[in-house]
Protein backbone atom coordinates (compact mmCIF):
# COMPACT_ATOMS: atom_id res chain seq x y z
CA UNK A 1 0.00 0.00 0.00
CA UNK A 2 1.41 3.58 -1.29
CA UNK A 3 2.56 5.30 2.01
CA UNK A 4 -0.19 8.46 0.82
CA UNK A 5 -2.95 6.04 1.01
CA UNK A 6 -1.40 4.72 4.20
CA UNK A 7 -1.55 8.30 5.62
CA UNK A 8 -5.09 9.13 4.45
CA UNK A 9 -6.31 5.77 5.91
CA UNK A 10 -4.76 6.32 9.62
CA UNK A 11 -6.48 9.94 9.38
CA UNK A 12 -9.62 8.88 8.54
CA UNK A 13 -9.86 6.01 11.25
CA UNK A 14 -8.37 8.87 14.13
CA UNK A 15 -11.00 11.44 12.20
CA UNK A 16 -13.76 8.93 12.64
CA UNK A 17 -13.03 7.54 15.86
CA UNK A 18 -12.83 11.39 17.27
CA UNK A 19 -15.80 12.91 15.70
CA UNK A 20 -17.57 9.77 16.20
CA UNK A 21 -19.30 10.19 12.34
CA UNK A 22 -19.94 8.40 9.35
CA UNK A 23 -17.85 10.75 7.80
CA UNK A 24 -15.64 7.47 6.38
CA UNK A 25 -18.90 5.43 5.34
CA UNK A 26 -19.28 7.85 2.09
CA UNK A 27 -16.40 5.46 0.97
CA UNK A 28 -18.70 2.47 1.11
CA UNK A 29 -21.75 1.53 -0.29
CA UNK A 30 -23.71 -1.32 1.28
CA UNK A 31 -26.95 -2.96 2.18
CA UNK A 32 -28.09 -5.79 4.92
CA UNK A 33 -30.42 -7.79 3.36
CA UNK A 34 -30.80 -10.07 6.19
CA UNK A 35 -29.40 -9.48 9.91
CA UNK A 36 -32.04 -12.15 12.45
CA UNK A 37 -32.10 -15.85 13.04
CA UNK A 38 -28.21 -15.76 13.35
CA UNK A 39 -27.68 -14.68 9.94
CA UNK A 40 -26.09 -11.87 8.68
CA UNK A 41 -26.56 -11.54 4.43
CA UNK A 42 -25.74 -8.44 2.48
CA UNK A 43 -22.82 -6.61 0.05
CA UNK A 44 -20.58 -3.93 -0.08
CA UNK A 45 -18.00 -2.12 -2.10
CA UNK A 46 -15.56 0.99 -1.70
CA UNK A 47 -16.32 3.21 -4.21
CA UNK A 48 -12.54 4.57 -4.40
CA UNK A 49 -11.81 1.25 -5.22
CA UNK A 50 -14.61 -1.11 -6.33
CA UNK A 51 -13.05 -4.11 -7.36
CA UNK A 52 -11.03 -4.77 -4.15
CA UNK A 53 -12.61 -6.68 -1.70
CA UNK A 54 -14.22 -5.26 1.90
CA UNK A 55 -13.26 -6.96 5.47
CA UNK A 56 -16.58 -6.88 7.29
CA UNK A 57 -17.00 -7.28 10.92
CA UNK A 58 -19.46 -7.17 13.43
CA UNK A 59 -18.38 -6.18 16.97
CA UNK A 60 -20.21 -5.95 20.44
CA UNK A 61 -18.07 -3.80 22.09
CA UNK A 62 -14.40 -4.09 21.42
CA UNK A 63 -14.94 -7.98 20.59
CA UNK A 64 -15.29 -8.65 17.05
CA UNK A 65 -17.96 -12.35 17.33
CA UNK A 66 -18.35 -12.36 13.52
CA UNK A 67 -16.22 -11.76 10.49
CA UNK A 68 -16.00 -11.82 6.82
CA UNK A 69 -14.52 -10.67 3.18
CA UNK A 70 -16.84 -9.58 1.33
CA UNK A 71 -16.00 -11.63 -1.89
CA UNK A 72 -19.21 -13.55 -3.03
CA UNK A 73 -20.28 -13.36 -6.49
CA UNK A 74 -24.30 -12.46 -6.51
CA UNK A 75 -26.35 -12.53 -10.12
CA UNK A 76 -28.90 -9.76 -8.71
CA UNK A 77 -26.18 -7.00 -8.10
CA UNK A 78 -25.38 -7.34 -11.82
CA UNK A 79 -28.87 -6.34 -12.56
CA UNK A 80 -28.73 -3.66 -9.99
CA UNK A 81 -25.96 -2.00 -11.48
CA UNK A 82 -23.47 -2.31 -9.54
CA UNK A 83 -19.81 -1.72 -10.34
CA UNK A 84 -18.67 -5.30 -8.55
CA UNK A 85 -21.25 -8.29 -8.80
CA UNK A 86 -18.75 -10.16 -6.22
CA UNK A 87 -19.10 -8.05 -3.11
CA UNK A 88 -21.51 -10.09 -1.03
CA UNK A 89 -20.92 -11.72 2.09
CA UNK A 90 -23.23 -13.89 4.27
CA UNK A 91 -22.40 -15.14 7.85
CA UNK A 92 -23.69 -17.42 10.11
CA UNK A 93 -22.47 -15.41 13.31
CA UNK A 94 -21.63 -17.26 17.05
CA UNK A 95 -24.50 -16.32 18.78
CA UNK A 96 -26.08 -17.33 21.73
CA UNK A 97 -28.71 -20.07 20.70
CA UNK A 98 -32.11 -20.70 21.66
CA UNK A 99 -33.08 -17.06 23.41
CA UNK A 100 -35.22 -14.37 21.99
CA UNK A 101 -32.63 -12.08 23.55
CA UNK A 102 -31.24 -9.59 20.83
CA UNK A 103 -27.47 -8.72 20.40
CA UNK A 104 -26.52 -5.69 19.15
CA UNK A 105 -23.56 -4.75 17.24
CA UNK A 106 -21.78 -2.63 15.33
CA UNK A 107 -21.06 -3.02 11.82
CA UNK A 108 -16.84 -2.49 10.32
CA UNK A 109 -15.75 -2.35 6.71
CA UNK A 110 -11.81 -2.62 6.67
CA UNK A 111 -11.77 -1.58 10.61
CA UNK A 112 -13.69 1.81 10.17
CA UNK A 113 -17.37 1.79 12.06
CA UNK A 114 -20.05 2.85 9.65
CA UNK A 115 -22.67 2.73 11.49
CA UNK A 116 -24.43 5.42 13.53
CA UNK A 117 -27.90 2.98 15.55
CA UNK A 118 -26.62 -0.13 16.36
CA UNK A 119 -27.14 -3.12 14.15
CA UNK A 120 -29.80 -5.69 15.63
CA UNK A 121 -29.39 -9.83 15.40
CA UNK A 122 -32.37 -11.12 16.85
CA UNK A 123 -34.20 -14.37 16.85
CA UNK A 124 -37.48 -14.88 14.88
CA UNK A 125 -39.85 -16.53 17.62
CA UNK A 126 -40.90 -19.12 15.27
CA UNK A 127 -37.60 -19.87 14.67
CA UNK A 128 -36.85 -20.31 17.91
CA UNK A 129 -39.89 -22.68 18.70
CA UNK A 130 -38.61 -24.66 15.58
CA UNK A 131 -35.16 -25.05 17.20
CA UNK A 132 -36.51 -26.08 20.80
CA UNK A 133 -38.21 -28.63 18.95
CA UNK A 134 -35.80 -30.04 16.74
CA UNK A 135 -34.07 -30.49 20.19
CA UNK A 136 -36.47 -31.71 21.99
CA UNK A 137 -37.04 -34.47 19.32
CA UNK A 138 -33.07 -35.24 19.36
CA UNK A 139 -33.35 -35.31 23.03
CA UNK A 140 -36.42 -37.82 23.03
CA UNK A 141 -34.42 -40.06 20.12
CA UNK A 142 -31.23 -39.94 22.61
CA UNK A 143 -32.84 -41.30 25.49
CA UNK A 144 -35.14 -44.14 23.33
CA UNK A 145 -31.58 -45.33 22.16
CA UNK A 146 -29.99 -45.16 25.66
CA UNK A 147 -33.15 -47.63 26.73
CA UNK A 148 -32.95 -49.71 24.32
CA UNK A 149 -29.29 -50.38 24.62
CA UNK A 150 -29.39 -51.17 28.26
């Protein structure tokens, strides 16, 4: 990396982190199709540089739980117009399971915060109640097996 871009990088992330703005998200363009159920699906590019590919992170706090490059190839951003068609990501964060509880985060691209409200991974009820019972049903299996073997 050119030391200039280097420079302007550093200032932006101590601009940023000061001013506590979005000032630095004008560099990226991006959308969340999907943040609940303990999925996270969207895209994003930086528009100074739209073919290279995005780091994105979500953090609670200073811990980052979730992480990925943006890099997926996706047929409906070519019909949207996009300038780069493989800028999607989608994550399966490490959440905690089986609680209606919601976690919220916030959202990096390349280490600079872009968000402003925090971003919100919650569990779909009826998810949840399909969950409990797929475990309930393994549960019930386990201890038929553990019967019949003794």
């Amino acid at each position: 990396m050119p030391i200039l871009q280097l420079i302007r990088k550093v200032i932006r992330k101590i601009k940023s982190k000061l001013l506590d703005s979005d000032v630095l998200e004008l560099d990226y363009e991006y959308h969340l199709d999907a943040c609940y159920n303990h999925v996270a699906k969207g895209w994003v590019y930086k528009k100074s540089a739209p073919s290279s590919v995005v780091h994105v992170a979500f953090k609670k706090g200073n811990i980052t739980f979730c992480e990925v490059m943006a890099n997926q190839a996706r047929d409906d951003l070519k019909h949207a117009g996009l300038p780069n068609t493989q800028c999607a990501f989608d994550i399966s964060p490490d959440l905690v399971a089986n609680t209606l509880t919601p976690t919220l985060a916030d959202l990096y691209f390349d280490g600079i915060k872009v968000n402003r409200e925090p971003v919100v991974f919650a569990m779909d009820y009826h998810k949840l109640i399909e969950q409990l019972n797929q475990h309930s049903a393994e549960l019930n299996n386990d201890d038929l097996n553990n019967k019949a073997q003794a």
